[in-house]
C-alpha atoms as a PDB file:
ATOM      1  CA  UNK A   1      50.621 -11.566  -6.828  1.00  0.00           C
ATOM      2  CA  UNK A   2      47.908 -12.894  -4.944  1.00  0.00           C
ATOM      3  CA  UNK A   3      47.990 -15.094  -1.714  1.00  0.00           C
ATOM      4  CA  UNK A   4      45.671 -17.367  -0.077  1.00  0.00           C
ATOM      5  CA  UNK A   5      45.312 -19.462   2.842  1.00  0.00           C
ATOM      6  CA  UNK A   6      43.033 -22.108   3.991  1.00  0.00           C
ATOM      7  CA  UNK A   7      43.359 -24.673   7.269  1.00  0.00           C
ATOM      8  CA  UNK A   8      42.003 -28.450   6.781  1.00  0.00           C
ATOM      9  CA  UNK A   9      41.019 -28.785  10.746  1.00  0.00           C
ATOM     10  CA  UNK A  10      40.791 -32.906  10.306  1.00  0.00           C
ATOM     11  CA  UNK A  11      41.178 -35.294  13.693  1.00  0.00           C
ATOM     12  CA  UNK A  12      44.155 -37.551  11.923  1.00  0.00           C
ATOM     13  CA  UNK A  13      45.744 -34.661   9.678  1.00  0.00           C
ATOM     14  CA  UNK A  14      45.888 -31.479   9.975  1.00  0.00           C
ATOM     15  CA  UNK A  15      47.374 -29.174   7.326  1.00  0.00           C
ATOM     16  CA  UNK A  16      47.526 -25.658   5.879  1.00  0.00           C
ATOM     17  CA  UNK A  17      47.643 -24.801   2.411  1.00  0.00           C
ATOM     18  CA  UNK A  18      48.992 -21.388   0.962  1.00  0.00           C
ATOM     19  CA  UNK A  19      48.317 -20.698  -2.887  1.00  0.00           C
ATOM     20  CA  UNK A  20      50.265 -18.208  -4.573  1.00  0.00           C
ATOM     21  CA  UNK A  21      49.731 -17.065  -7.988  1.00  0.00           C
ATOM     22  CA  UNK A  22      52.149 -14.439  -9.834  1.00  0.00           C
ATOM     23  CA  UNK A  23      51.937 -12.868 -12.729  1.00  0.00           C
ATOM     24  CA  UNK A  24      53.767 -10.096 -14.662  1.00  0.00           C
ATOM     25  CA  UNK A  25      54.295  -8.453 -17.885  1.00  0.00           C
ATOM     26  CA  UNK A  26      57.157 -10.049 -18.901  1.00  0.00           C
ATOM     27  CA  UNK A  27      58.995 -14.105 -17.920  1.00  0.00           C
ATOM     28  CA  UNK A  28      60.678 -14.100 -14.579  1.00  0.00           C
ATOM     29  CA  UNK A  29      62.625 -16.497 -12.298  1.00  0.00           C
ATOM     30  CA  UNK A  30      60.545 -17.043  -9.350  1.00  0.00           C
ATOM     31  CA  UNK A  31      61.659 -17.475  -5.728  1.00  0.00           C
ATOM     32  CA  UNK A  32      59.967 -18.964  -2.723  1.00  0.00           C
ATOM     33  CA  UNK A  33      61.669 -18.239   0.161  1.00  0.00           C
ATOM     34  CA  UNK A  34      61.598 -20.191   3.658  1.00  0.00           C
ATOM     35  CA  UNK A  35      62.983 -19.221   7.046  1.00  0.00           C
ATOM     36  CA  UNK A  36      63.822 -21.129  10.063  1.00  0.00           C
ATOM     37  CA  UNK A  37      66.116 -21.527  13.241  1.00  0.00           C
ATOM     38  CA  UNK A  38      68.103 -24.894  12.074  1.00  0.00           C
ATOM     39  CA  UNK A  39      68.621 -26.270   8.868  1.00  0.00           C
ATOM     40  CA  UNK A  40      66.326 -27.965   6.661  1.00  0.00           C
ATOM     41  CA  UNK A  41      66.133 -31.253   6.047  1.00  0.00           C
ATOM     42  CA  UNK A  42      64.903 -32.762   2.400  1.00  0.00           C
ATOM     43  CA  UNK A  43      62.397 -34.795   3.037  1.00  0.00           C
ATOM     44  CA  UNK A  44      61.834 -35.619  -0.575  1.00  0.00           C
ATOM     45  CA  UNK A  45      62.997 -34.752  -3.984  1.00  0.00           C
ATOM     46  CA  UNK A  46      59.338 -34.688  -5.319  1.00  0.00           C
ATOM     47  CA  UNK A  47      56.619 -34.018  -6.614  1.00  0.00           C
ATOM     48  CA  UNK A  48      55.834 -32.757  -3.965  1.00  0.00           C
ATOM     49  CA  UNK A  49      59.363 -31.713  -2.859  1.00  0.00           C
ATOM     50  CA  UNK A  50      59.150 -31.962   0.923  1.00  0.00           C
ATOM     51  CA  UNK A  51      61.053 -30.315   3.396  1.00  0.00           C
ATOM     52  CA  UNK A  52      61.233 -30.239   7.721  1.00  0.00           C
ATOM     53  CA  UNK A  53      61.860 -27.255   9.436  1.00  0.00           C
ATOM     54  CA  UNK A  54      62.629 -27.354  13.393  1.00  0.00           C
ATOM     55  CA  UNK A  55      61.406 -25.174  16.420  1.00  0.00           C
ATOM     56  CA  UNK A  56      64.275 -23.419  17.507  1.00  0.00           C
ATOM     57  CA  UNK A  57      64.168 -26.467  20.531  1.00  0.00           C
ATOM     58  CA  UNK A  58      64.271 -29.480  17.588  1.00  0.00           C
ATOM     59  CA  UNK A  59      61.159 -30.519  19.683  1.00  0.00           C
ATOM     60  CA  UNK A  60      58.599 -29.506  16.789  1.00  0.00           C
ATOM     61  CA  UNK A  61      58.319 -29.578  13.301  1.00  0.00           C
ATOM     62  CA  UNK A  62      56.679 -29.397  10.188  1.00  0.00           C
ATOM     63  CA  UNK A  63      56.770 -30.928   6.645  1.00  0.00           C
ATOM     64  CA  UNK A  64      56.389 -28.555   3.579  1.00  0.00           C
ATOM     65  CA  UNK A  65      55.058 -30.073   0.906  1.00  0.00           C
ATOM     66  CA  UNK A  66      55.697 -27.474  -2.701  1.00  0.00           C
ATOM     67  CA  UNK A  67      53.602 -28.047  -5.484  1.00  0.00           C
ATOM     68  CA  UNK A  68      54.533 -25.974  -8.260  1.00  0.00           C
ATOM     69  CA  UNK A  69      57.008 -25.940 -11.508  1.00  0.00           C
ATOM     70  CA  UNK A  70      60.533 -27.985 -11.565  1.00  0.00           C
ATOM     71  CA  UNK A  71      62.793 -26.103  -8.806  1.00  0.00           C
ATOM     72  CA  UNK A  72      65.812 -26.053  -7.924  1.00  0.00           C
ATOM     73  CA  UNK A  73      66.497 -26.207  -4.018  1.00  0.00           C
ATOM     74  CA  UNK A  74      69.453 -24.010  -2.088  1.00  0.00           C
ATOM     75  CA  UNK A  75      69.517 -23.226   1.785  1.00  0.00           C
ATOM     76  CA  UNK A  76      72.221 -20.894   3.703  1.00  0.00           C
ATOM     77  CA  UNK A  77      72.906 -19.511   7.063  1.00  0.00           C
ATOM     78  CA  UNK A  78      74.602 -16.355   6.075  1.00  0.00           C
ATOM     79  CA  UNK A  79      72.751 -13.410   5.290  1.00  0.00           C
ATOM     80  CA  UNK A  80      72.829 -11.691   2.033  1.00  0.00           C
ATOM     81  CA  UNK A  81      72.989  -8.284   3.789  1.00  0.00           C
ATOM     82  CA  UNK A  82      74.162  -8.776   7.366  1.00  0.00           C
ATOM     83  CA  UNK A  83      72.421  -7.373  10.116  1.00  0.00           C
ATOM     84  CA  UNK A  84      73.342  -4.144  12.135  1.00  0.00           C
ATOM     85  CA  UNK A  85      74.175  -3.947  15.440  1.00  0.00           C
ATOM     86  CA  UNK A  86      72.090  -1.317  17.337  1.00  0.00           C
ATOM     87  CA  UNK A  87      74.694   1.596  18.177  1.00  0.00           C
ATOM     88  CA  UNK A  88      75.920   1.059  22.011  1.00  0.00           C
ATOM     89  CA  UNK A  89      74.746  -2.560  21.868  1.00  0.00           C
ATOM     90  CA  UNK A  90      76.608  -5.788  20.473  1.00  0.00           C
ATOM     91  CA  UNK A  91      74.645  -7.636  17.627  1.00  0.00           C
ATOM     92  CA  UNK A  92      73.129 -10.526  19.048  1.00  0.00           C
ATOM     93  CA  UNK A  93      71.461 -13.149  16.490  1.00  0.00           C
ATOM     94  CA  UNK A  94      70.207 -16.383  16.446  1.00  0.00           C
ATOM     95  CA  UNK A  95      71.689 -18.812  13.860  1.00  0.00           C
ATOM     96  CA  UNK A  96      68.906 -18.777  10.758  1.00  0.00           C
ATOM     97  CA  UNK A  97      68.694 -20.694   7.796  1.00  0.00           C
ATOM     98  CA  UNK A  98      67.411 -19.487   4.837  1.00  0.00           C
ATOM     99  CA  UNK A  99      66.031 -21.619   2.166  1.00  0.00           C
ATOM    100  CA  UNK A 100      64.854 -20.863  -1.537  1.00  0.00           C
ATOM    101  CA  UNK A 101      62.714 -22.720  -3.826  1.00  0.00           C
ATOM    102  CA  UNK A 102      63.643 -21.384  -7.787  1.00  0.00           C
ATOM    103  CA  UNK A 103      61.789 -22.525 -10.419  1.00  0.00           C
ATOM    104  CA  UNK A 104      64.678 -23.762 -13.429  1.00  0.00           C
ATOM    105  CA  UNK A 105      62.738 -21.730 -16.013  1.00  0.00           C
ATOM    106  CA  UNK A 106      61.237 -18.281 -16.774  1.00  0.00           C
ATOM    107  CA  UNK A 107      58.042 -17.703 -16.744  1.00  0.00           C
ATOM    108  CA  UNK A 108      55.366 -14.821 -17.076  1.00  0.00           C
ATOM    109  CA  UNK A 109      53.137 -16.595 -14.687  1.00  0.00           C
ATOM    110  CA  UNK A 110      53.179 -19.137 -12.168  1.00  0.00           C
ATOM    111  CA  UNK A 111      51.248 -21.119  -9.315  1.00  0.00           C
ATOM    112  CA  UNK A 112      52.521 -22.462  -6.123  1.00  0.00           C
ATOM    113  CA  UNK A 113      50.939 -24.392  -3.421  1.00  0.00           C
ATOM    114  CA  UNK A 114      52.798 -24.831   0.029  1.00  0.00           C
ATOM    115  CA  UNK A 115      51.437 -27.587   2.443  1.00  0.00           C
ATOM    116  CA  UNK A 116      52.193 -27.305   5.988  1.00  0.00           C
ATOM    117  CA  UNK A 117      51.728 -30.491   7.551  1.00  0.00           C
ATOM    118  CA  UNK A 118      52.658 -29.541  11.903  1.00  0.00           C
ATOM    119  CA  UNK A 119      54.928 -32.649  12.755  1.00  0.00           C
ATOM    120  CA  UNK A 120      54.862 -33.858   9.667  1.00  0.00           C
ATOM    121  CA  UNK A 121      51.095 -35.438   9.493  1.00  0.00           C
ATOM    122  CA  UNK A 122      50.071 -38.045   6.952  1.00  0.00           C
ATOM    123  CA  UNK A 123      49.134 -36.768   3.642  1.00  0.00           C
ATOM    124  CA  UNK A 124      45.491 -37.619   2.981  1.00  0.00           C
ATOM    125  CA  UNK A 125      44.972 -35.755   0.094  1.00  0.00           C
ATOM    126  CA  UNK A 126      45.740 -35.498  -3.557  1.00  0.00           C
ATOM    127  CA  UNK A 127      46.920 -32.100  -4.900  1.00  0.00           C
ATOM    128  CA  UNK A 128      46.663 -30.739  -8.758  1.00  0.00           C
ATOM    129  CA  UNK A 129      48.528 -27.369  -9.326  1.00  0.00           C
ATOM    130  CA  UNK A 130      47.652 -26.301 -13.079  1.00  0.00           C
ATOM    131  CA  UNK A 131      49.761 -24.226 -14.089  1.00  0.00           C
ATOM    132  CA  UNK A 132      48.238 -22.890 -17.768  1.00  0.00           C
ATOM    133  CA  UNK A 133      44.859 -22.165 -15.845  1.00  0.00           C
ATOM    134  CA  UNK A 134      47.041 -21.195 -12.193  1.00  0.00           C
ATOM    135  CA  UNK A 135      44.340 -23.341 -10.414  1.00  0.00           C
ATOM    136  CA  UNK A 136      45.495 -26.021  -7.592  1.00  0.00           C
ATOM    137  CA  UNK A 137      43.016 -28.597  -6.132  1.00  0.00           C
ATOM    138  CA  UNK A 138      43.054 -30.623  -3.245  1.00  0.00           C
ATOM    139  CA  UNK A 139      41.192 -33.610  -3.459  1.00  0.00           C
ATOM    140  CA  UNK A 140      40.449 -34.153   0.611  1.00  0.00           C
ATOM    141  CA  UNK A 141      38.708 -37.532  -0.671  1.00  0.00           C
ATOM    142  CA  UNK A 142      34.997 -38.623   1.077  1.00  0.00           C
ATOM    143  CA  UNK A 143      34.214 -38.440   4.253  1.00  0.00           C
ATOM    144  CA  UNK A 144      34.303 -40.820   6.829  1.00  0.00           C
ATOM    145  CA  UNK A 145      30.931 -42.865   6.983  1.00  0.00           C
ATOM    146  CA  UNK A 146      29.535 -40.482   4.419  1.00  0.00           C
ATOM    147  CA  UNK A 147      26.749 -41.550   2.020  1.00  0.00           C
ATOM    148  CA  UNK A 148      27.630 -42.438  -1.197  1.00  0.00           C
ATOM    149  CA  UNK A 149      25.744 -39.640  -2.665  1.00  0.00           C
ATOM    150  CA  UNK A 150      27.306 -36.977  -0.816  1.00  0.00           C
ATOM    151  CA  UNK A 151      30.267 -35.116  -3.185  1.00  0.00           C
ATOM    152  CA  UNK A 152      33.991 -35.480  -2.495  1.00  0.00           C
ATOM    153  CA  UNK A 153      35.460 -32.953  -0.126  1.00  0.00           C
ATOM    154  CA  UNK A 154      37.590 -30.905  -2.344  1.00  0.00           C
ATOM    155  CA  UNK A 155      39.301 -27.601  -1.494  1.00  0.00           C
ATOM    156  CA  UNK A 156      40.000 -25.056  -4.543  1.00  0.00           C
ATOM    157  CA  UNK A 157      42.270 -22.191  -5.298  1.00  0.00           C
ATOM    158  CA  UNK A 158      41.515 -20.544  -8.193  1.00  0.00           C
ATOM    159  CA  UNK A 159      43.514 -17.134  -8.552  1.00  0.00           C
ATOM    160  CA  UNK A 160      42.631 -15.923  -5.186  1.00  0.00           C
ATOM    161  CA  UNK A 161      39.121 -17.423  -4.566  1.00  0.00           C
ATOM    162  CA  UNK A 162      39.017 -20.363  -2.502  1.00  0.00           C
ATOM    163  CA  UNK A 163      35.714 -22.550  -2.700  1.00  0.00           C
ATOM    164  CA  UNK A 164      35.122 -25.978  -1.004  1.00  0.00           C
ATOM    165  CA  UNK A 165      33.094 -28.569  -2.276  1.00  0.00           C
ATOM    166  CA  UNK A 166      31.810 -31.435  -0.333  1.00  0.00           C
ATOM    167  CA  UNK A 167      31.841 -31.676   3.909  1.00  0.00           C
ATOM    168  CA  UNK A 168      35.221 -29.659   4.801  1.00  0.00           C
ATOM    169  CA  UNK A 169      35.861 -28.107   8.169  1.00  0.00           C
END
């Protein structure tokens, strides 16, 4: 499994993108797990399927955008394995939701790309997630008042190296 992570620092939208690619011997069903305080809301069946998580407050938020193979969606507040209580003390826990994204079919290899957009920013970009060649690209588009000869601003995953082409902070 390898993991990467790259920030798009951008004055109108800001976002994060994390790139997993897994790979194993044999087909598996994949899980991408999320965590929060409250419950999520669907924001969108997809591509991209889109979900908000809240601050434990409801004040913040952010949109994830999942780019990756046909999943199905599921979200709890129990635990599969409840918690302890510390001996002498009561068990005190917040309520938490737990979400997981499952792709519907086996596979021996897979790519994922998460977008975290923080209060769910516009989505300037255009993302490709490969999955024979496990790349994903995001296509930032050109930048503002840029000459025409100057490339596109593209960010690339490619099984754990990240390039950028064009102007990207």
């Amino acid at each position: 499994a390898l993991r990467s992570v790259a920030q798009w620092r951008d004055p109108q939208a800001q976002a994060y993108f994390v790139y997993d690619r897994i790979e194993a011997q044999a087909p598996h069903v994949w899980e991408w797990n999320l965590h929060a305080y409250r419950r999520f809301d669907v924001v969108a069946e997809g591509p991209p399927f889109t979900v908000r998580a809240y601050s434990p407050s409801g004040r913040r938020s952010v949109c994830i955008d999942w780019y990756g193979p046909p999943a199905d969606f599921t979200q709890t507040d129990a635990f599969a394995v409840a918690p302890a209580a510390p001996a002498g003390r009561g068990l005190y826990r917040p309520a938490q939701w737990h979400a997981v994204l499952r792709p519907r079919a086996p596979s021996a290899a897979a790519s994922f790309l998460a977008v975290l957009r923080p209060q769910c920013a516009r989505r300037d970009f255009a993302v490709v997630v490969d999955q024979t060649s496990g790349a994903a690209t995001i296509d930032l588009g050109p930048e503002a008042d840029a000459p025409a000869d100057r490339p596109a601003r593209r960010i690339v995953f490619d099984h754990g190296v990240v390039r950028t082409e064009g102007a990207v902070d």
